[in-house]
C-alpha atoms as a PDB file:
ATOM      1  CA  UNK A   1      29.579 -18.631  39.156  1.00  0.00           C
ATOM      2  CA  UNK A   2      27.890 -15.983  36.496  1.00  0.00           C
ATOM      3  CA  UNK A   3      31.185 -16.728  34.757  1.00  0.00           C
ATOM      4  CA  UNK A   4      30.836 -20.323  34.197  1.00  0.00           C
ATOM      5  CA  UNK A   5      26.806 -20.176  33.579  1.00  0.00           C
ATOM      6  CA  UNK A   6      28.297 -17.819  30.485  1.00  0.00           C
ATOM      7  CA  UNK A   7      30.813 -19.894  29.108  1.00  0.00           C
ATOM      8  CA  UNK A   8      28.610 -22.952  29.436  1.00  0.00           C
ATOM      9  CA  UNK A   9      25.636 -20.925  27.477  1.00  0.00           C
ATOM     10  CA  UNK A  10      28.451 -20.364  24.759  1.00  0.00           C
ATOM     11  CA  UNK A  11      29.165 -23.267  24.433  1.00  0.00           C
ATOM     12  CA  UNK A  12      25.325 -24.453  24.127  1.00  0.00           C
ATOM     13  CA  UNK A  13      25.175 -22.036  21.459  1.00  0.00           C
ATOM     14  CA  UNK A  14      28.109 -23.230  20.009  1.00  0.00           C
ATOM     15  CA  UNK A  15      27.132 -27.018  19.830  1.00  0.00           C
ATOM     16  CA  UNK A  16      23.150 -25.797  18.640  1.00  0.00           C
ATOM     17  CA  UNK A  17      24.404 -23.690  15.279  1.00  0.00           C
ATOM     18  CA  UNK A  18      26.463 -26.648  14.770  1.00  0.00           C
ATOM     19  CA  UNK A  19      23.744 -28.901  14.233  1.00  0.00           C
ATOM     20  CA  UNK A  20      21.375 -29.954  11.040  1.00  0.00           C
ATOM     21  CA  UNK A  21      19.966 -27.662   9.245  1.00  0.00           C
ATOM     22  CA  UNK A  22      15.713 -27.839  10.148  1.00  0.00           C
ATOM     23  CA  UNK A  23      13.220 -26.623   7.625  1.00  0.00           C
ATOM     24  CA  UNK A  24      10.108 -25.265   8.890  1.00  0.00           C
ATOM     25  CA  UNK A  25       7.241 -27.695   7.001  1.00  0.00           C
ATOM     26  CA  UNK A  26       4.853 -25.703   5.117  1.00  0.00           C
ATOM     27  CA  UNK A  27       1.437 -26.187   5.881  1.00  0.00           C
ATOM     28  CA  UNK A  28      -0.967 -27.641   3.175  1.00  0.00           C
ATOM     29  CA  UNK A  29       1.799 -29.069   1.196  1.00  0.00           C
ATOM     30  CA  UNK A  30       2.386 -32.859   0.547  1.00  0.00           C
ATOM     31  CA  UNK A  31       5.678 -34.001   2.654  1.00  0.00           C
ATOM     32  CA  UNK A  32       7.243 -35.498  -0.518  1.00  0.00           C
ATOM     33  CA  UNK A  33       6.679 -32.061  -1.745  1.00  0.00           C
ATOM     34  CA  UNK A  34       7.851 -30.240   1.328  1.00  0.00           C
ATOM     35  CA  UNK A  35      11.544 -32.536   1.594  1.00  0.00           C
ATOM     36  CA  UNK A  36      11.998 -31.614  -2.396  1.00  0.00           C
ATOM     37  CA  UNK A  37      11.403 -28.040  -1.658  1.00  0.00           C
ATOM     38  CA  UNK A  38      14.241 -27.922   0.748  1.00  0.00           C
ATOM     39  CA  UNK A  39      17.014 -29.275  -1.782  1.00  0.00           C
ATOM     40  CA  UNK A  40      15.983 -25.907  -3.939  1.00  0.00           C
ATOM     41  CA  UNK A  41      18.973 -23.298  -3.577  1.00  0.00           C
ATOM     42  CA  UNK A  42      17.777 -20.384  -6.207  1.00  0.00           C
ATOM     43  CA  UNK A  43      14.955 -20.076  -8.757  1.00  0.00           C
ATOM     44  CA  UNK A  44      14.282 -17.922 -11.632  1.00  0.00           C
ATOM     45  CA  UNK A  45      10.499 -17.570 -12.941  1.00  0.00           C
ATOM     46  CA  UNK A  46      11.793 -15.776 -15.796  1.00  0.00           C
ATOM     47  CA  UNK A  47       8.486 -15.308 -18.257  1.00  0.00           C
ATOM     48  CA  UNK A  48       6.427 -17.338 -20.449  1.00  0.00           C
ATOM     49  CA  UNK A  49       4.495 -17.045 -23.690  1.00  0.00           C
ATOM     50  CA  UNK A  50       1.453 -16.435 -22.793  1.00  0.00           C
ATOM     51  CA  UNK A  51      -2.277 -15.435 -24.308  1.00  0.00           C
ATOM     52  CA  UNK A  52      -5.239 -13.603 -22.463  1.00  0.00           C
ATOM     53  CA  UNK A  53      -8.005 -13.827 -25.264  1.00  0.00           C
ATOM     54  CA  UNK A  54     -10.361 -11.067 -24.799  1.00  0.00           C
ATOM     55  CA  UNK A  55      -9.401 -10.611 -21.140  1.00  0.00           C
ATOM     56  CA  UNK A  56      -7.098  -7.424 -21.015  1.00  0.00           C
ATOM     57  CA  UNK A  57      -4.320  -9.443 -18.661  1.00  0.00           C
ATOM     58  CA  UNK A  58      -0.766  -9.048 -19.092  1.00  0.00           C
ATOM     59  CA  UNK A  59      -0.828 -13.026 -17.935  1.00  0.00           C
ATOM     60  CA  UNK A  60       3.145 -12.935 -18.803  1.00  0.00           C
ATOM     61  CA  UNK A  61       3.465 -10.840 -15.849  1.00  0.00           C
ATOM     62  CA  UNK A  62       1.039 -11.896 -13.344  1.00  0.00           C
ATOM     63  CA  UNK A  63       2.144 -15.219 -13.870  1.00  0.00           C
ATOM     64  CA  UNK A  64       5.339 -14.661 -13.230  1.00  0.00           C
ATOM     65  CA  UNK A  65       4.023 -12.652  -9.945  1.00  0.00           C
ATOM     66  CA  UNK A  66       1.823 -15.474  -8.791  1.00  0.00           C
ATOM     67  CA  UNK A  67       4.550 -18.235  -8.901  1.00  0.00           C
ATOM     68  CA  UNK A  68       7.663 -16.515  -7.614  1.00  0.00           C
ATOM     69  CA  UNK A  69       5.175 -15.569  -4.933  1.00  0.00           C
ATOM     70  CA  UNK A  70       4.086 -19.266  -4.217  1.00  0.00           C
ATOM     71  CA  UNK A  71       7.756 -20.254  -4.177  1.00  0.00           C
ATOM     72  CA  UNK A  72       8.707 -17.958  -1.365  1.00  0.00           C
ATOM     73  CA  UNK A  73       5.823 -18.698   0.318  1.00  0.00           C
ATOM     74  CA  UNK A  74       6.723 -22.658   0.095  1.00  0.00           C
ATOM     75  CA  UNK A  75      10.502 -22.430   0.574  1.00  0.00           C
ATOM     76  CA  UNK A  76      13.493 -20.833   2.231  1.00  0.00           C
ATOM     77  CA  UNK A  77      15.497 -20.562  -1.686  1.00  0.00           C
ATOM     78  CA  UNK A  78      16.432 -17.579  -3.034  1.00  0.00           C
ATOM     79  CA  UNK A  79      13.930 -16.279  -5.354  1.00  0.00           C
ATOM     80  CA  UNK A  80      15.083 -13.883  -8.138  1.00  0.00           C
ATOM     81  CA  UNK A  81      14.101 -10.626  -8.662  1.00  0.00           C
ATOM     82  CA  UNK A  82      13.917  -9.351 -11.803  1.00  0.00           C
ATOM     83  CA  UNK A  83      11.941  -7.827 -14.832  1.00  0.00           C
ATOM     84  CA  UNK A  84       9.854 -10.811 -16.726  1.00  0.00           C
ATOM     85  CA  UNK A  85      11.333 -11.825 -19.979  1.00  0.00           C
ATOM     86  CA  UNK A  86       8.758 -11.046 -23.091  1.00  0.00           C
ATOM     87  CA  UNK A  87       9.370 -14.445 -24.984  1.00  0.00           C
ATOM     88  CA  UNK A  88       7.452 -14.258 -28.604  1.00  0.00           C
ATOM     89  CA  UNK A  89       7.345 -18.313 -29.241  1.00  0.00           C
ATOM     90  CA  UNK A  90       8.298 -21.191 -27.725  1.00  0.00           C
ATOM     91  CA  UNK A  91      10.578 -21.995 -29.799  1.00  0.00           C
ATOM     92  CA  UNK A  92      13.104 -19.832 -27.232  1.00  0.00           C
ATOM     93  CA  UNK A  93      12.641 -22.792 -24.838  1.00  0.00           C
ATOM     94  CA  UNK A  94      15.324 -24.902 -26.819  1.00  0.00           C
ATOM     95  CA  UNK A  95      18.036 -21.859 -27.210  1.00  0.00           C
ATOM     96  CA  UNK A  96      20.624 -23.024 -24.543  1.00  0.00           C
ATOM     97  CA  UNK A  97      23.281 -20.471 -25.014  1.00  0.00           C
ATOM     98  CA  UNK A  98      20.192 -17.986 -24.285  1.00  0.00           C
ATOM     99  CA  UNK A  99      19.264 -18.963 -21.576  1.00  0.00           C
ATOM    100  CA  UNK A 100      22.881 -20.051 -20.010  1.00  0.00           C
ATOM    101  CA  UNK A 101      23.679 -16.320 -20.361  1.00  0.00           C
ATOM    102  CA  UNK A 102      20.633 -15.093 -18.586  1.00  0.00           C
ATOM    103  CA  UNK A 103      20.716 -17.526 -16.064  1.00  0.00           C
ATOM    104  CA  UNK A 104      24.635 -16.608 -15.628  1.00  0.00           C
ATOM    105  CA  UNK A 105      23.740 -12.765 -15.586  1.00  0.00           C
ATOM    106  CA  UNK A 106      21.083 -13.493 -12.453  1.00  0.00           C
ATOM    107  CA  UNK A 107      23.354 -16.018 -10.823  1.00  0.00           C
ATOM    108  CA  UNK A 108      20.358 -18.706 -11.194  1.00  0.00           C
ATOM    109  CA  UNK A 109      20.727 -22.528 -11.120  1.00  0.00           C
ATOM    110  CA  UNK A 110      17.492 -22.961 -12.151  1.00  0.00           C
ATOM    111  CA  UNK A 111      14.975 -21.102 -14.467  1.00  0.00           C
ATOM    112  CA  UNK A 112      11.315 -21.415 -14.920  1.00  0.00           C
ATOM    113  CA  UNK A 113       9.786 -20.784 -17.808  1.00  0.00           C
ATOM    114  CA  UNK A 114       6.575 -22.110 -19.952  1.00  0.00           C
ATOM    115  CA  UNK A 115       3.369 -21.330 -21.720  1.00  0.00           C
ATOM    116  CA  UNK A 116       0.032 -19.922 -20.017  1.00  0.00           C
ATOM    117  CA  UNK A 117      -3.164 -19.045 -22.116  1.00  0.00           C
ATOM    118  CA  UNK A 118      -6.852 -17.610 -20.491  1.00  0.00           C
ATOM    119  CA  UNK A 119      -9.044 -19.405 -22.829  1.00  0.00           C
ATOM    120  CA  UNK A 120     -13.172 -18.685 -22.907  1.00  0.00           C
ATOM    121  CA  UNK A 121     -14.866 -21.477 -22.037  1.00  0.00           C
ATOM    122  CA  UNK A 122     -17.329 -23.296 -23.073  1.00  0.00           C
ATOM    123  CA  UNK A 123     -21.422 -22.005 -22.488  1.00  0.00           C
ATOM    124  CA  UNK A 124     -22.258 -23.424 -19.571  1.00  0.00           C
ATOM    125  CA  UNK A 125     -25.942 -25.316 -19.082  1.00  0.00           C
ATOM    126  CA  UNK A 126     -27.549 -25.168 -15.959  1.00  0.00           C
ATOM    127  CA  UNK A 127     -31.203 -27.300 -15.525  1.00  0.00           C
ATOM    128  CA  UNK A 128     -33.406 -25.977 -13.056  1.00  0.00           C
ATOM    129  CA  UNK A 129     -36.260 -27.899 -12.671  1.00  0.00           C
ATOM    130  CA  UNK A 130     -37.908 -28.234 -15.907  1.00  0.00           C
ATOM    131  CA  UNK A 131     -35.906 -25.368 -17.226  1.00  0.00           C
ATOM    132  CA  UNK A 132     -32.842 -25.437 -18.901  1.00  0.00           C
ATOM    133  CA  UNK A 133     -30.631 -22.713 -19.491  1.00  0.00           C
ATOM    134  CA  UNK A 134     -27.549 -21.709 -21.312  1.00  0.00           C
ATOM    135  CA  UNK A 135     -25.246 -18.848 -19.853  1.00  0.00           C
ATOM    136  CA  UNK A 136     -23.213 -16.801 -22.242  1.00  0.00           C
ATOM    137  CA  UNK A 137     -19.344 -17.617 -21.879  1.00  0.00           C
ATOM    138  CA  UNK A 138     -19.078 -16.509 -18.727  1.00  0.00           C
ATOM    139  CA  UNK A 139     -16.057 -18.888 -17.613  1.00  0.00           C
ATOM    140  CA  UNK A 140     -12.527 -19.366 -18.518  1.00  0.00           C
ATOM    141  CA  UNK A 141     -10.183 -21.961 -19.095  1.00  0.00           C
ATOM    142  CA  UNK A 142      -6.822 -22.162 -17.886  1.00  0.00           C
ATOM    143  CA  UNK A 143      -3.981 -23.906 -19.769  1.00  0.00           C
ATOM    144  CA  UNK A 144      -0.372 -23.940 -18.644  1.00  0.00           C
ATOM    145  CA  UNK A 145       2.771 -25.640 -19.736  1.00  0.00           C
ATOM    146  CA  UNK A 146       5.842 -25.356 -17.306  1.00  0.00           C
ATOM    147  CA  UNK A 147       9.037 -25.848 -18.921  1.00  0.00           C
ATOM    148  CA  UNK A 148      12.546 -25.915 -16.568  1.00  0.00           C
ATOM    149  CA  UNK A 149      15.590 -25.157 -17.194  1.00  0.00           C
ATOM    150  CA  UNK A 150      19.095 -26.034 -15.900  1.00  0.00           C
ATOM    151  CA  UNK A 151      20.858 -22.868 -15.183  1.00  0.00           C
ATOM    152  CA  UNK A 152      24.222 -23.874 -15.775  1.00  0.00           C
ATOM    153  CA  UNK A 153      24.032 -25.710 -19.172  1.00  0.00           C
ATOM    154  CA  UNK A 154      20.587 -23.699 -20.311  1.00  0.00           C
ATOM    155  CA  UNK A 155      19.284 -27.047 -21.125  1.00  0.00           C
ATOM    156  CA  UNK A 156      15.566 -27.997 -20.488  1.00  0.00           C
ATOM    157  CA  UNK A 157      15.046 -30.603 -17.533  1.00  0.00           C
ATOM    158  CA  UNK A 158      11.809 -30.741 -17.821  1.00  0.00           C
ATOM    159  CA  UNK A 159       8.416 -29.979 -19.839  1.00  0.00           C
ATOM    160  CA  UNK A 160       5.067 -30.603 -17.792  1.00  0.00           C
ATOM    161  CA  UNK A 161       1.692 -29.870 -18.994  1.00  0.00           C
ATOM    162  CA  UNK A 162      -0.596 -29.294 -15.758  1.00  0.00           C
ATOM    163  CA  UNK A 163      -3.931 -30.367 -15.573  1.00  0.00           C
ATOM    164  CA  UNK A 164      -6.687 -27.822 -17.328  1.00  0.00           C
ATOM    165  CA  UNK A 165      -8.645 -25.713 -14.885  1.00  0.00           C
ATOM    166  CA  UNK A 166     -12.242 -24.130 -15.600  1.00  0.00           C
ATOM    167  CA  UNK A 167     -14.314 -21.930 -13.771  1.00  0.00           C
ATOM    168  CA  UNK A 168     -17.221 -20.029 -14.361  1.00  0.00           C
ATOM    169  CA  UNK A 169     -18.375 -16.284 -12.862  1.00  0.00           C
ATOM    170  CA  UNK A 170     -19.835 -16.436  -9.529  1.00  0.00           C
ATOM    171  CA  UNK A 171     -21.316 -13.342  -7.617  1.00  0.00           C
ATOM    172  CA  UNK A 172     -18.114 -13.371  -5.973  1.00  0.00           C
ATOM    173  CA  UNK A 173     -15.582 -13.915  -9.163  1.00  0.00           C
ATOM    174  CA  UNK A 174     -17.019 -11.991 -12.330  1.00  0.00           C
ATOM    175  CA  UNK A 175     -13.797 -11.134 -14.371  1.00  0.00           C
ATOM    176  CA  UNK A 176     -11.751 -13.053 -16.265  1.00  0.00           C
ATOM    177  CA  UNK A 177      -8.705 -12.043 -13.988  1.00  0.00           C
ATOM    178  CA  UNK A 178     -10.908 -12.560 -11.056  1.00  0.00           C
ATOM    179  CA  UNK A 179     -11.144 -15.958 -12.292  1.00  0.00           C
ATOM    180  CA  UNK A 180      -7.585 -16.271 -13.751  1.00  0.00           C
ATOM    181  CA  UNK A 181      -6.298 -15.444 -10.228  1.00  0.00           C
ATOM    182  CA  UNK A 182      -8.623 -18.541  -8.440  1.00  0.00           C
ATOM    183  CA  UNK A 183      -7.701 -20.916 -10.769  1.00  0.00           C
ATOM    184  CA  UNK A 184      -3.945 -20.355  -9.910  1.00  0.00           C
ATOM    185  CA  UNK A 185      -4.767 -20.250  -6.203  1.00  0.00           C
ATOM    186  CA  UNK A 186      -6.694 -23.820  -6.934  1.00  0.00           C
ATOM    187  CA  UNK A 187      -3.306 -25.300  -9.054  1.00  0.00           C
ATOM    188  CA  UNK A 188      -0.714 -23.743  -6.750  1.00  0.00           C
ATOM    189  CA  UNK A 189       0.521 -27.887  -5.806  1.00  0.00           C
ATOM    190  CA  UNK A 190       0.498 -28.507  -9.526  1.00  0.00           C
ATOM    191  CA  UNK A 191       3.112 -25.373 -10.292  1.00  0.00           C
ATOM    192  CA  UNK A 192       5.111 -26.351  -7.815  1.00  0.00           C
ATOM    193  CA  UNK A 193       5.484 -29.783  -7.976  1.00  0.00           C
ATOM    194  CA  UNK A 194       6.266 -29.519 -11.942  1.00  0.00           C
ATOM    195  CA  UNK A 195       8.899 -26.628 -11.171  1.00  0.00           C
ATOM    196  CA  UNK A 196      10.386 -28.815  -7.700  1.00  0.00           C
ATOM    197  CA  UNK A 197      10.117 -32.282  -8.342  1.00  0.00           C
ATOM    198  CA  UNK A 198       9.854 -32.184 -12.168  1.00  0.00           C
ATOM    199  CA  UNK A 199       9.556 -35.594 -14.391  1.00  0.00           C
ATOM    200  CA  UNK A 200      12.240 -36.143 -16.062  1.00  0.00           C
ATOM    201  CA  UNK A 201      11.993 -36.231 -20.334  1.00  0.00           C
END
């Protein structure tokens, strides 16, 4: 009797890793968003040119932090791990036998890559009452440009400008990274929808 229940448990095991594969859906994410992110196998977030303005931010790197860590947080591929590329211009985006080698030497099918600046923004007016006042340049602006590229030919895919973010210093968020960090929290759908469901050029 224990003998068959075992076998027959085998073979349940059997028949249930023989199945579909299921992907967990990640909460807060569109569902178009959500089937695309499932067809992703490996990623590279390699580096991007980027510019902090006054704000001492090495935004090459915490970009790079930020978005591999929104990718494993939003899918089950295979996120590489490796030291950020320090890319001087953009004109590196269009060097396909670059980035075929890199993306060869990190076994990557596809590589992200782009442009990021921390911009001041503009003085903000605030009317209270009668009263109107201008704060200094308290806020920052957020521009990013995400650029993808096909692993295997080194070719770029895709070029995306996302939607510019401001925000200005609360109580709560004084510093520019502060504020750098919250506006990439706020775009996180916009990153990942240009890197996973790109438009085509």
């Amino acid at each position: 009797m224990i003998r068959a229940v075992l076998v027959g448990l085998g073979v349940a095991l059997m028949v249930s890793n023989c199945g579909p594969r299921v992907h967990r859906l990640k909460a807060g994410l569109p569902a178009d968003l959500q089937i695309a992110m499932g067809r992703v196998d490996d990623v590279w977030v390699a580096g991007f040119v980027a510019g902090a303005g006054k704000d001492k931010v090495d935004l090459n790197v915490e970009t790079v932090r930020l978005v591999r860590q929104q990718l494993r947080r939003a899918s089950s591929a295979r996120v590489v791990e490796t030291e950020p590329l320090t890319l001087a211009s953009q004109a590196v985006f269009d060097d396909t036998a670059y980035w075929r080698r890199q993306a060869e030497d990190r076994s990557a099918r596809l590589v992200v890559t782009g442009i990021v600046r921390l911009l001041l923004a503009p003085a903000q007016i605030v009317q209270r009452g009668r009263r109107t006042s201008i704060l200094g340049q308290s806020g920052r602006t957020l521009d990013a440009t995400v650029v993808v590229i096909d692993g295997r030919s080194g070719a770029v895919v895709a070029r995306q400008t996302l939607p510019r973010r401001t925000l200005y210093a609360t109580r709560d968020i004084s510093s520019g990274l502060g504020l750098y960090l919250e506006m990439m929290e706020q775009a996180r759908q916009d990153w990942l929808r240009a890197i996973i469901a790109p438009k085509p050029l």
